[in-house]
Protein backbone atom coordinates (compact mmCIF):
# COMPACT_ATOMS: atom_id res chain seq x y z
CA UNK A 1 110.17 16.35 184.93
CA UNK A 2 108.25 18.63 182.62
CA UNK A 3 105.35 17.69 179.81
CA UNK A 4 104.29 19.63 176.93
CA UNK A 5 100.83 19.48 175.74
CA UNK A 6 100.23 19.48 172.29
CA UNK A 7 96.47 19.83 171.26
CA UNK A 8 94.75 19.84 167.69
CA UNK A 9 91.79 21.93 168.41
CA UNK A 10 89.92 20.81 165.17
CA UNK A 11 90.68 17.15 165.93
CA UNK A 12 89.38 17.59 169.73
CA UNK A 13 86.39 19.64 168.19
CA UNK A 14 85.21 16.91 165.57
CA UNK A 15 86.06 14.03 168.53
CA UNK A 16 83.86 16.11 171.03
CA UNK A 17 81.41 16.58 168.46
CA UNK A 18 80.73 13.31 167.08
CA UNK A 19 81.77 11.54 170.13
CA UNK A 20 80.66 12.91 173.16
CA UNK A 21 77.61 15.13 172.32
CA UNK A 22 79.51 18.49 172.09
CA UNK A 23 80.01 18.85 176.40
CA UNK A 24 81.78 22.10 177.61
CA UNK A 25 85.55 21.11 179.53
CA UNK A 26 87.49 22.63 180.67
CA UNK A 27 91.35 22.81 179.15
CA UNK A 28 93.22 23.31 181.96
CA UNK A 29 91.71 20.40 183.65
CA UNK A 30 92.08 18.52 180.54
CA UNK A 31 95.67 19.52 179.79
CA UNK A 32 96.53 18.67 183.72
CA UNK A 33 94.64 15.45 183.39
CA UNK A 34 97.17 14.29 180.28
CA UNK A 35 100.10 15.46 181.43
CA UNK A 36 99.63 12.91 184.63
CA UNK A 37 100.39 13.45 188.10
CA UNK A 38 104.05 12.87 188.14
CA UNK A 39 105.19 15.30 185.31
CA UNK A 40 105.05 18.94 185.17
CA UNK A 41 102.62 20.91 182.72
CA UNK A 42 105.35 23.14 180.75
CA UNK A 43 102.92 24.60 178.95
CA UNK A 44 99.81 23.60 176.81
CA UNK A 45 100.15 24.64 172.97
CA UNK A 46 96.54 24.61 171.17
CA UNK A 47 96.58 24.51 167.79
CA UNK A 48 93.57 25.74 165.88
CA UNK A 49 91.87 27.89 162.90
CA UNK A 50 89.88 30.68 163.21
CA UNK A 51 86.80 30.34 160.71
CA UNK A 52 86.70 31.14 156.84
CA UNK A 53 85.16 35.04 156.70
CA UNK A 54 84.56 35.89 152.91
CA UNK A 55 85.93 39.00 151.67
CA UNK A 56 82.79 40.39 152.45
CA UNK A 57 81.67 38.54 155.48
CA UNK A 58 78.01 37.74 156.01
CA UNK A 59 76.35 38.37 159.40
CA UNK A 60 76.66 35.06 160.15
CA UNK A 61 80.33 34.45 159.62
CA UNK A 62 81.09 38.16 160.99
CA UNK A 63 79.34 36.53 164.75
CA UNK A 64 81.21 32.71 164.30
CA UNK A 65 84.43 34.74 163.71
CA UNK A 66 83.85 36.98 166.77
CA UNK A 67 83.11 34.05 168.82
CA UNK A 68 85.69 32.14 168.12
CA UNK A 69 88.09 34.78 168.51
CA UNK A 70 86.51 35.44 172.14
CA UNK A 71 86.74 31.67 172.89
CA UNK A 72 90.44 31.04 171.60
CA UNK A 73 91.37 35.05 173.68
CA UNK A 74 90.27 33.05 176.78
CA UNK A 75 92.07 29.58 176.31
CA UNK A 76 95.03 32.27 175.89
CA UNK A 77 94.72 33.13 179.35
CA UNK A 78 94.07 30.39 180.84
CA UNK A 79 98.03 29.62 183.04
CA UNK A 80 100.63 28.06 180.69
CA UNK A 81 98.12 28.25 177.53
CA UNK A 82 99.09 29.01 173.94
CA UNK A 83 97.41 29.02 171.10
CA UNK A 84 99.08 29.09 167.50
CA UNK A 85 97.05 29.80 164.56
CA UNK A 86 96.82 28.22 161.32
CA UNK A 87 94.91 29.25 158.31
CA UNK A 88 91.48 27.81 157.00
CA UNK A 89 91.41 27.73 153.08
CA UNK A 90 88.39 27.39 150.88
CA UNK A 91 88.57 24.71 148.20
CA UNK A 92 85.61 24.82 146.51
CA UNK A 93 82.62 24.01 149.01
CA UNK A 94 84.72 22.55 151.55
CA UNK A 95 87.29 24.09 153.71
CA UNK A 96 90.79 22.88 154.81
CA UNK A 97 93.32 23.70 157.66
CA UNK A 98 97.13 24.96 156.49
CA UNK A 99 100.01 25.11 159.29
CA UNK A 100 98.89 23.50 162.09
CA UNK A 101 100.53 20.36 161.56
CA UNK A 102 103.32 21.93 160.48
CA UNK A 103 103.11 24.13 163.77
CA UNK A 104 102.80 21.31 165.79
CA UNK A 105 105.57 19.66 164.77
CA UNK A 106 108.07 22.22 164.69
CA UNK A 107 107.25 23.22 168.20
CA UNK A 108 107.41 19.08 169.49
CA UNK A 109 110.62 18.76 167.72
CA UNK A 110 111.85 22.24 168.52
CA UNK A 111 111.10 21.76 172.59
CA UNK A 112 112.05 17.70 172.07
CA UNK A 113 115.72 18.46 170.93
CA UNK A 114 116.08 21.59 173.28
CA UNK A 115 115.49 19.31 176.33
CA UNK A 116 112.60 21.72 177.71
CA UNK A 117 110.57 18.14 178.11
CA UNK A 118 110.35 14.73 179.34
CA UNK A 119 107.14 13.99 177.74
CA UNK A 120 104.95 14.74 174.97
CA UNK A 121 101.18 14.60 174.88
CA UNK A 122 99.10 14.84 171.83
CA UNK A 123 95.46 14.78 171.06
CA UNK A 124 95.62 14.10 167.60
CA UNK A 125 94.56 11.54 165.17
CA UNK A 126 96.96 12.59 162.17
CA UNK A 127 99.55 9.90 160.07
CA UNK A 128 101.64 13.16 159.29
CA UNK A 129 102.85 13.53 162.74
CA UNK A 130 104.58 10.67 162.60
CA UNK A 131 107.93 11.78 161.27
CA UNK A 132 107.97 14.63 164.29
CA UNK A 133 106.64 11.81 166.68
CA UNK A 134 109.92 9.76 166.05
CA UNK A 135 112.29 12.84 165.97
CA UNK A 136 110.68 13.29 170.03
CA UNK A 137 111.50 10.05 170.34
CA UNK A 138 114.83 10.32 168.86
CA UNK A 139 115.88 12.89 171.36
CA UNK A 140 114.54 11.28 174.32
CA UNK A 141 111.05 12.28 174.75
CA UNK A 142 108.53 9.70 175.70
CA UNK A 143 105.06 10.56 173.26
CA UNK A 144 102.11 9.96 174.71
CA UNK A 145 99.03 9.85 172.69
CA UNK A 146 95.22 11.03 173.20
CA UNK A 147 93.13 9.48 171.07
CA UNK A 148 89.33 8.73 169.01
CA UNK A 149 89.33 4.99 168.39
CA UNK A 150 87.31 6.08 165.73
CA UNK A 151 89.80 8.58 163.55
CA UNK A 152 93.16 8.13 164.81
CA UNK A 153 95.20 7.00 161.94
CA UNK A 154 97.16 3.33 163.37
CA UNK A 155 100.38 5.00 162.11
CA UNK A 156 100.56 7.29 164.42
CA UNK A 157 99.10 5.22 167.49
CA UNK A 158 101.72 2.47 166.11
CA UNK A 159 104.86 5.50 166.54
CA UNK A 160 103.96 6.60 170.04
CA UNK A 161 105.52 5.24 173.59
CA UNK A 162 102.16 5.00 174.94
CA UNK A 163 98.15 5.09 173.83
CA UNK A 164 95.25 6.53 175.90
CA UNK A 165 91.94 6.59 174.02
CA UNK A 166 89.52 9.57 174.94
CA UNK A 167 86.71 8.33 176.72
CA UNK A 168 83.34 9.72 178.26
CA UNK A 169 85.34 9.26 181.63
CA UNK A 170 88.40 11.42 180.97
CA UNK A 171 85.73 14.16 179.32
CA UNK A 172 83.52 13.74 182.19
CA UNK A 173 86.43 14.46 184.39
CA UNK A 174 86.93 18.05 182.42
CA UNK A 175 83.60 18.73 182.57
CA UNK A 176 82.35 22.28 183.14
């Protein structure tokens, strides 16, 4: 039986951030780790933005961009890794994600419905996945959901099969 892994990048990022002191893991691991022992990792799809660069980009946001871009060519590599882009938007002084829920959801539906897995896993903390949580569902997929107690909207915890909060053990266990 195959899994598919289905990560928010920016979620992870603000858990790992706020949570867990910002430690370097390792995705594979981590992606491995979710998908449990007695399923087979498909694939991992890692869902993310690259950061805002004005339309003349400072120094600053000219080296964040090229980092990222170095960081997200390598999680491409890594075996049965991909990562799908969305779009970071300025609205005023803050910033906002566009597509990658809507990217996540089309590809859980889309592989739900083809039958190319058994089980979803998300890390994700969003109430608008619900409607592509119960489609899964609807087509036989049992969800599984990684978690922050902290930000994960109860909607969504309430619509998946099964809940697994992220804890300093399970990042330990990715640990660089």
């Amino acid at each position: 039986m195959r899994a598919g892994v289905f990560v928010d990048g920016g979620y992870l990022a603000a858990i790992l951030k706020a949570e867990h002191e910002e430690p370097r893991i390792s995705f594979d691991k981590l992606s491995d780790i979710v998908a449990g022992p007695e399923y087979e990792r498909l694939r991992t799809y890692f869902y993310y933005c690259m950061p805002y660069q004005s339309d003349s980009p400072s120094p600053e946001e000219k080296v964040r961009y090229s980092r990222t871009q170095g960081w997200l060519l390598h999680l491409q590599r890594l075996p049965r890794f991909e990562v799908r882009l969305g779009k970071l938007e300025r609205r005023g002084n803050s910033f906002e994600q566009k597509r990658v829920d809507v990217l996540l959801s089309v590809d859980l539906v889309r592989m739900s419905w083809d039958h190319q897995i058994q089980k979803a896993v998300l890390i994700t903390g969003d109430s608008d996945f619900v409607p592509a949580v119960q489609a899964a569902k609807d087509a036989g997929v049992l969800v599984h959901l990684y978690y922050s107690e902290e930000s994960a909207h109860h909607e969504l915890r309430d619509a998946c099969d099964e809940r697994t909060p992220i804890t300093r053990d399970l990042i330990a266990r990715c640990a660089l």
